[in-house]
Protein backbone atom coordinates (compact mmCIF):
# COMPACT_ATOMS: atom_id res chain seq x y z
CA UNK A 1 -133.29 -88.80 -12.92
CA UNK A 2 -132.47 -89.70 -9.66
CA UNK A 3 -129.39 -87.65 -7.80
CA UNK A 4 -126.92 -90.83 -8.11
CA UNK A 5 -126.94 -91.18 -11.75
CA UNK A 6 -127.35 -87.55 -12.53
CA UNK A 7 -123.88 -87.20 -10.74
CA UNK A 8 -122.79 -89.45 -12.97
CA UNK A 9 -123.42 -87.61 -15.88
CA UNK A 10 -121.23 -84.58 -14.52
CA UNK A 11 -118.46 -84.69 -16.94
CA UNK A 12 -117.78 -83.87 -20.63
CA UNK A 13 -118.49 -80.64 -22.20
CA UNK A 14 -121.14 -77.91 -20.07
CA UNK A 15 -122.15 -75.75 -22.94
CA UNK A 16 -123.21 -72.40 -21.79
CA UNK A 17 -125.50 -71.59 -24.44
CA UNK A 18 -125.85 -68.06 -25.48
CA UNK A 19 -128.84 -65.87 -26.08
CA UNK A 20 -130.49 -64.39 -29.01
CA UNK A 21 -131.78 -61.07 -29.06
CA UNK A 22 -133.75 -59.32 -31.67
CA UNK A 23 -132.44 -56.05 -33.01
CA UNK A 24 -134.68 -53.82 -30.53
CA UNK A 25 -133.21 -55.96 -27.64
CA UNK A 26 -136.04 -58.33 -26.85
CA UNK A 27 -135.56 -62.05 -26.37
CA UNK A 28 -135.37 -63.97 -29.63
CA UNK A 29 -137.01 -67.22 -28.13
CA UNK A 30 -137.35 -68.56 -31.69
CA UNK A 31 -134.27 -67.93 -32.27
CA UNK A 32 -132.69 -69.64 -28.83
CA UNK A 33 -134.85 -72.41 -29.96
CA UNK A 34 -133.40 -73.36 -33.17
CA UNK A 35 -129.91 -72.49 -31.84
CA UNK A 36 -130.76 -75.07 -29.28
CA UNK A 37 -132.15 -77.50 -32.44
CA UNK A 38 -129.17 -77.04 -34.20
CA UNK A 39 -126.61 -78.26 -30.67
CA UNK A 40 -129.17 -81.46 -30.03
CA UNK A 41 -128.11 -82.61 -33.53
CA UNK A 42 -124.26 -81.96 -32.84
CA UNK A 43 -124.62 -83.71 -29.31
CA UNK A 44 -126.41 -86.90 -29.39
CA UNK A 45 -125.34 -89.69 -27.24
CA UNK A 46 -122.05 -87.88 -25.80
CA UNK A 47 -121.12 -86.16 -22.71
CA UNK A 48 -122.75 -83.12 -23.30
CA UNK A 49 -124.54 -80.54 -20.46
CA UNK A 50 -126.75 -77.69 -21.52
CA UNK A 51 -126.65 -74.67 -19.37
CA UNK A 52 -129.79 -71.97 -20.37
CA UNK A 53 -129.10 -68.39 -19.30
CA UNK A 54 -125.89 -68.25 -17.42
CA UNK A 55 -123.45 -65.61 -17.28
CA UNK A 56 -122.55 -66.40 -20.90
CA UNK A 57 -126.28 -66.25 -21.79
CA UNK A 58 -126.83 -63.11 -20.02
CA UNK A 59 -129.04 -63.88 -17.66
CA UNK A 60 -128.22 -60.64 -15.95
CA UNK A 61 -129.41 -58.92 -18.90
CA UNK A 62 -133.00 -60.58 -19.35
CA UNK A 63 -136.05 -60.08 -17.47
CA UNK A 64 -137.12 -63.31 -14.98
CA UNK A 65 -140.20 -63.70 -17.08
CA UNK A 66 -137.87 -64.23 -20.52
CA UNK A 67 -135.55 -65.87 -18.17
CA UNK A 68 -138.17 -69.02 -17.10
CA UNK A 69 -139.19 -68.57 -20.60
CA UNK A 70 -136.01 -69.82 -21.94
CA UNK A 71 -135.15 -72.59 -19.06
CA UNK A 72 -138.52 -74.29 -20.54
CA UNK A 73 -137.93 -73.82 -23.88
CA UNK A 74 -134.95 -75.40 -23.63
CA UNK A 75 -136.18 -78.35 -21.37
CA UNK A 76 -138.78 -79.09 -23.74
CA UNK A 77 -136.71 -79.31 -26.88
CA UNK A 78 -133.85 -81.12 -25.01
CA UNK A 79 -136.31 -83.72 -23.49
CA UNK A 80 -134.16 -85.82 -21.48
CA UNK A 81 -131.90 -86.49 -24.23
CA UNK A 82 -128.83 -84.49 -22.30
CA UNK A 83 -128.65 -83.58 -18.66
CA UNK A 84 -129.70 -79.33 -18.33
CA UNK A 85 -128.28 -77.77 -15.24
CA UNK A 86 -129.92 -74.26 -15.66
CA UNK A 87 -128.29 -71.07 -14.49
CA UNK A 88 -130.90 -69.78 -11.73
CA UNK A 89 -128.40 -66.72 -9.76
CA UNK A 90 -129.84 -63.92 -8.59
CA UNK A 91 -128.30 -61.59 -6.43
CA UNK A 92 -129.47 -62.35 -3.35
CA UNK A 93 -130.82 -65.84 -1.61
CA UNK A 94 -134.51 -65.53 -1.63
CA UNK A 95 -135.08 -64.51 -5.28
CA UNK A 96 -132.09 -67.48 -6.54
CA UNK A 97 -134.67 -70.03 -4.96
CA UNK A 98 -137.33 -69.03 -6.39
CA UNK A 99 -135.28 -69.14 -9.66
CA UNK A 100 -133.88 -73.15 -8.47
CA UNK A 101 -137.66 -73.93 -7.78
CA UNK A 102 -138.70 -72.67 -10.71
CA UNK A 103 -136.05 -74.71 -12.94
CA UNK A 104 -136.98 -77.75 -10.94
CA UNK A 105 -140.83 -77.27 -11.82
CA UNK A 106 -140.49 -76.92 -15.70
CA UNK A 107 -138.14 -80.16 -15.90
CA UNK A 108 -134.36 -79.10 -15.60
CA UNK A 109 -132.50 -81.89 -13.72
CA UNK A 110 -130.39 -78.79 -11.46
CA UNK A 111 -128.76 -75.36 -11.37
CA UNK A 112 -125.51 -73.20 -11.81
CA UNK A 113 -125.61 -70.99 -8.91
CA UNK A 114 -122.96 -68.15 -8.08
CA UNK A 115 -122.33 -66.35 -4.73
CA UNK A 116 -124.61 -63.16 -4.37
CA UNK A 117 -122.41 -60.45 -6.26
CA UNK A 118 -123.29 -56.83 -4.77
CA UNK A 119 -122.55 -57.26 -1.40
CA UNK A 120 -119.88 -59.96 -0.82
CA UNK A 121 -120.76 -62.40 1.99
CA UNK A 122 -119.12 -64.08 4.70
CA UNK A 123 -117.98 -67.10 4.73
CA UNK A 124 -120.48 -68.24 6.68
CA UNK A 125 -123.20 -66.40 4.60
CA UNK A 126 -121.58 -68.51 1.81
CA UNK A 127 -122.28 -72.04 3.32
CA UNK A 128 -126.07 -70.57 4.34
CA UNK A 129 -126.41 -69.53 0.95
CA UNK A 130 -126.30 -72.86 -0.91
CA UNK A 131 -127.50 -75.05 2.53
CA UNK A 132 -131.17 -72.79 2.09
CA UNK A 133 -131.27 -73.15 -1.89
CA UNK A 134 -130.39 -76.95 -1.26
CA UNK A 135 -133.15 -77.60 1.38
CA UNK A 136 -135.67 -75.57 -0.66
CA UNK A 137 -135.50 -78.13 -3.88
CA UNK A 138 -136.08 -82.07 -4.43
CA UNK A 139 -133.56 -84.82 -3.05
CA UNK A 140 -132.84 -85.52 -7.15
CA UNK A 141 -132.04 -81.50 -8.02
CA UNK A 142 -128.84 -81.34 -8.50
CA UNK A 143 -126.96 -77.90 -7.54
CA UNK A 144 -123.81 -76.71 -9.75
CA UNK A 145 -121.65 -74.10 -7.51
CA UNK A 146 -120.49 -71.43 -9.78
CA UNK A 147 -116.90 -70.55 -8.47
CA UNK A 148 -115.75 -67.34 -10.22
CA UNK A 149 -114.68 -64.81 -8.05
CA UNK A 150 -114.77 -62.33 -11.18
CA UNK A 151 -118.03 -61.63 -11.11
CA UNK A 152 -118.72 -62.44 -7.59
CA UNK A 153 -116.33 -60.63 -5.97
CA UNK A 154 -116.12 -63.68 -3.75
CA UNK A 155 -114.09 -66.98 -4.02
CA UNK A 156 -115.37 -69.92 -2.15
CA UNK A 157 -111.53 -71.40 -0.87
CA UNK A 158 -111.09 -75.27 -0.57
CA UNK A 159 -111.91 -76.13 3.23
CA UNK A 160 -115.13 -74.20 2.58
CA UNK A 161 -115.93 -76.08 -0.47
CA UNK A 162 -115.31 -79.34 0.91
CA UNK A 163 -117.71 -78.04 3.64
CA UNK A 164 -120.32 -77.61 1.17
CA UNK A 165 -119.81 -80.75 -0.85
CA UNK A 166 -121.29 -82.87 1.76
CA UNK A 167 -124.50 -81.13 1.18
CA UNK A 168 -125.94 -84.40 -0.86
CA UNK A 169 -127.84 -81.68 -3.47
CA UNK A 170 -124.67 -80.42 -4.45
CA UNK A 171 -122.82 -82.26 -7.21
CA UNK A 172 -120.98 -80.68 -9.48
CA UNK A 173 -118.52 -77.08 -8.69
CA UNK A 174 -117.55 -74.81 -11.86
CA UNK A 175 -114.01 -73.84 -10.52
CA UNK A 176 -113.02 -70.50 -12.16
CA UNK A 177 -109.92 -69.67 -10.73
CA UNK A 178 -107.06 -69.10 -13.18
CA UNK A 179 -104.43 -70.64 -11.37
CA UNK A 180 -103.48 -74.06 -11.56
CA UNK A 181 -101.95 -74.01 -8.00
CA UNK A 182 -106.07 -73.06 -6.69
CA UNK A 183 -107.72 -75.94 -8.96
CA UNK A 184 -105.40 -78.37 -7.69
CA UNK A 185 -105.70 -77.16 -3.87
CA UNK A 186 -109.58 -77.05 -4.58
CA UNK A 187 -109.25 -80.81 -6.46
CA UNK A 188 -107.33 -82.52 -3.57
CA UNK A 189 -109.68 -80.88 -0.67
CA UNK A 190 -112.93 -82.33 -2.44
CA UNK A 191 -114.32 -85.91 -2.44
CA UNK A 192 -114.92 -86.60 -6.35
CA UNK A 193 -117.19 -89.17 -4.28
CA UNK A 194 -119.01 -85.92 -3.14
CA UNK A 195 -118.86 -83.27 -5.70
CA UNK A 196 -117.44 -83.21 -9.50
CA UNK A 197 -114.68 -80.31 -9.78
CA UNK A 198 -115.01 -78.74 -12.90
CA UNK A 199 -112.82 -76.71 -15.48
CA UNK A 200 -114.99 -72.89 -15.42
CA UNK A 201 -112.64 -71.45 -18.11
CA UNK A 202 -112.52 -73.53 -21.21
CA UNK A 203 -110.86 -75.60 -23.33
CA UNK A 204 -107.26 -73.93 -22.98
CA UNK A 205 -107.35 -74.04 -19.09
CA UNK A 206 -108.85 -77.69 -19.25
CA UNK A 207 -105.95 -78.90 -21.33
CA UNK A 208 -104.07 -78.07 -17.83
CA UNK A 209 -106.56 -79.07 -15.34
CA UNK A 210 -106.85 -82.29 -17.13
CA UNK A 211 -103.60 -83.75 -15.77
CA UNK A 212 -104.85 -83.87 -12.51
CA UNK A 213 -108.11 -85.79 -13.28
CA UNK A 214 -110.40 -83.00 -14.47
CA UNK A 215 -113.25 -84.90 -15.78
CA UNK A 216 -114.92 -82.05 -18.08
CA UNK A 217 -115.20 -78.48 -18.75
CA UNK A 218 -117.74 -75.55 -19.68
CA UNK A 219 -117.60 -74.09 -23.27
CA UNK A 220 -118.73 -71.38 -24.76
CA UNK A 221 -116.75 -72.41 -28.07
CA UNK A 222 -119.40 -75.31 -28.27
CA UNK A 223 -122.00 -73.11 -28.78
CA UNK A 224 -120.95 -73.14 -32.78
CA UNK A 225 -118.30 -75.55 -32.73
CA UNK A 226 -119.10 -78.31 -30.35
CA UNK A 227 -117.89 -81.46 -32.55
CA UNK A 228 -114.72 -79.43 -31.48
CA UNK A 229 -114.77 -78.75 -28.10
CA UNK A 230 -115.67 -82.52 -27.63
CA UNK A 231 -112.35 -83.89 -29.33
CA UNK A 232 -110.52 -81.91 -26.96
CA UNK A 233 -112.37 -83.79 -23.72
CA UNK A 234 -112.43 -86.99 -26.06
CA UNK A 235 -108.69 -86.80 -26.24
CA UNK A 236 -108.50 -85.82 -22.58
CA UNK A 237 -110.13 -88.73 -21.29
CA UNK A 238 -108.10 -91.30 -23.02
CA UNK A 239 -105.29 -89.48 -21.71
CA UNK A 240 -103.63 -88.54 -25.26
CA UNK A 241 -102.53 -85.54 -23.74
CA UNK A 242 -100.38 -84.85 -27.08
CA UNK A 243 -103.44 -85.15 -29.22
CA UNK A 244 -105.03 -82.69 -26.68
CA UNK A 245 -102.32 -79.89 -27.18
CA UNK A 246 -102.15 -80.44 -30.99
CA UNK A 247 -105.97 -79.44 -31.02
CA UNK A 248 -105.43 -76.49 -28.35
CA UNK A 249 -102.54 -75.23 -30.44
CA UNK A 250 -104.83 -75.31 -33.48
CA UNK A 251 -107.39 -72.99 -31.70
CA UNK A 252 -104.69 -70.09 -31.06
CA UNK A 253 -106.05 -67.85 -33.89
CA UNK A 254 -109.65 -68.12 -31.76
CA UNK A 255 -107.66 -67.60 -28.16
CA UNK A 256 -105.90 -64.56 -29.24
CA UNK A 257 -109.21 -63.18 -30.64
CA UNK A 258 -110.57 -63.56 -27.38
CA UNK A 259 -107.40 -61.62 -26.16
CA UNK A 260 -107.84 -58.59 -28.34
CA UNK A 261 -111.47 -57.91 -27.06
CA UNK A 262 -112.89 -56.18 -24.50
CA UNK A 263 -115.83 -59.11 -23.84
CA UNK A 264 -115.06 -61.28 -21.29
CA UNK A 265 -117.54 -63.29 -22.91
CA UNK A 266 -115.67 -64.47 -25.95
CA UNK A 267 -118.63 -66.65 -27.45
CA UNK A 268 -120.31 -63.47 -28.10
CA UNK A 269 -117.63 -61.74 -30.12
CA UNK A 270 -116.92 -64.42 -32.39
């Protein structure tokens, strides 16, 4: 897919899929496999985005080998039917390219990348960051920028980001900040021309971030209930934005679960 087109496709529902594991902690690949089976049939021919092993799918928590085992799983079930930007962070530059290069060689069409999270950088170690994973891939590999300053420790600000949006690899941010007064800032200093802005946190926070033009949202809710995650970007985009608090309100016995536990995962505890 070339670059132009797969920015295109930057919009609807990013589902962060989540990983099996077997009751002795090993990878259930099988298991990943017919979970990913099982979203192809819920997905065809809409907005959807697959992300493999991000934070929601624990990449931290995998070895690289199971890691690159899932990315091409994955790849070869989806097989071009939906766009798969796979999460490839490490904690440090070197080994995240080798993790981008390795996504790009088994078939995904880009990456979810976060800032290196043990020792913050600069914000000029930032920009040098994503400028060496960008010139290290293919002119048609798109790069997501992973935004969340949770797990980071870091939060790339808007005249940085709008810095790093002209880099022509890098088309799509997840924007994790929790305040609408940051998204907006972030929104209005980025070229949607450039880079795709989208909602990091959800369907509740997209129901806000929608007003102002958000074109789509990551999901962990679509991992087992993505017919309904989809009516909530469905009603978004045709700008019903009563229809799209009607369905938000009717998802407050799953937000307040989410609430009560100690996961910051909430996918995972459902």
């Amino acid at each position: 897919m070339q670059l132009s087109d797969l920015k295109k496709a930057m919009k609807g529902v990013d589902i962060v899929q989540t990983t099996p594991f077997n009751k002795d902690g090993s990878l259930d690949l099988e298991g990943m496999r017919v979970n990913t089976r099982w979203l192809l049939e819920r997905t065809a021919g809409k907005d959807f985005i697959f992300t493999p092993v991000g934070s929601t799918g624990e990449f931290y928590a995998v070895s690289d080998d199971e890691r690159k085992a899932v990315i091409k799983m994955v790849v070869e079930e989806v097989k071009g039917k939906n766009v798969i930007m796979a999460g490839a962070a490490q904690a440090g530059t070197r080994e995240t390219i080798k993790m981008c290069q390795y996504a790009e060689y088994v078939g995904a069409d880009g990456v979810q990348v976060v800032l290196p999270y043990y020792h913050p950088p600069m914000e000029e170690g930032m920009y040098q960051h994503y400028k060496q994973i960008a010139e290290s891939v293919g002119k048609d590999f798109g790069i997501m920028v992973y935004n969340n300053p949770a797990v980071s420790g870091s939060w790339i600000k808007p005249p940085l980001m709008a810095r790093l949006s002209k880099m022509p690899n890098i088309i799509m941010v997840k924007e994790n900040t929790p305040s609408i007064m940051d998204y907006y800032a972030m929104q209005r200093a980025v070229d949607p021309e450039d880079t795709v802005i989208l909602c990091g946190l959800g369907e509740l926070m997209f129901s806000f971030e929608a007003v102002y033009g958000c074109p789509g949202f990551i999901s962990g809710m679509a991992n087992f209930a993505p017919e309904l995650s989809y009516s909530v970007y469905e009603a978004a985009a045709a700008r019903d934005f009563n229809k799209v608090a009607e369905i938000i309100n009717s998802l407050a016995p799953l937000f307040q679960l989410w609430s009560q536990s100690d996961s910051k995962s909430w996918p995972r505890c459902c």
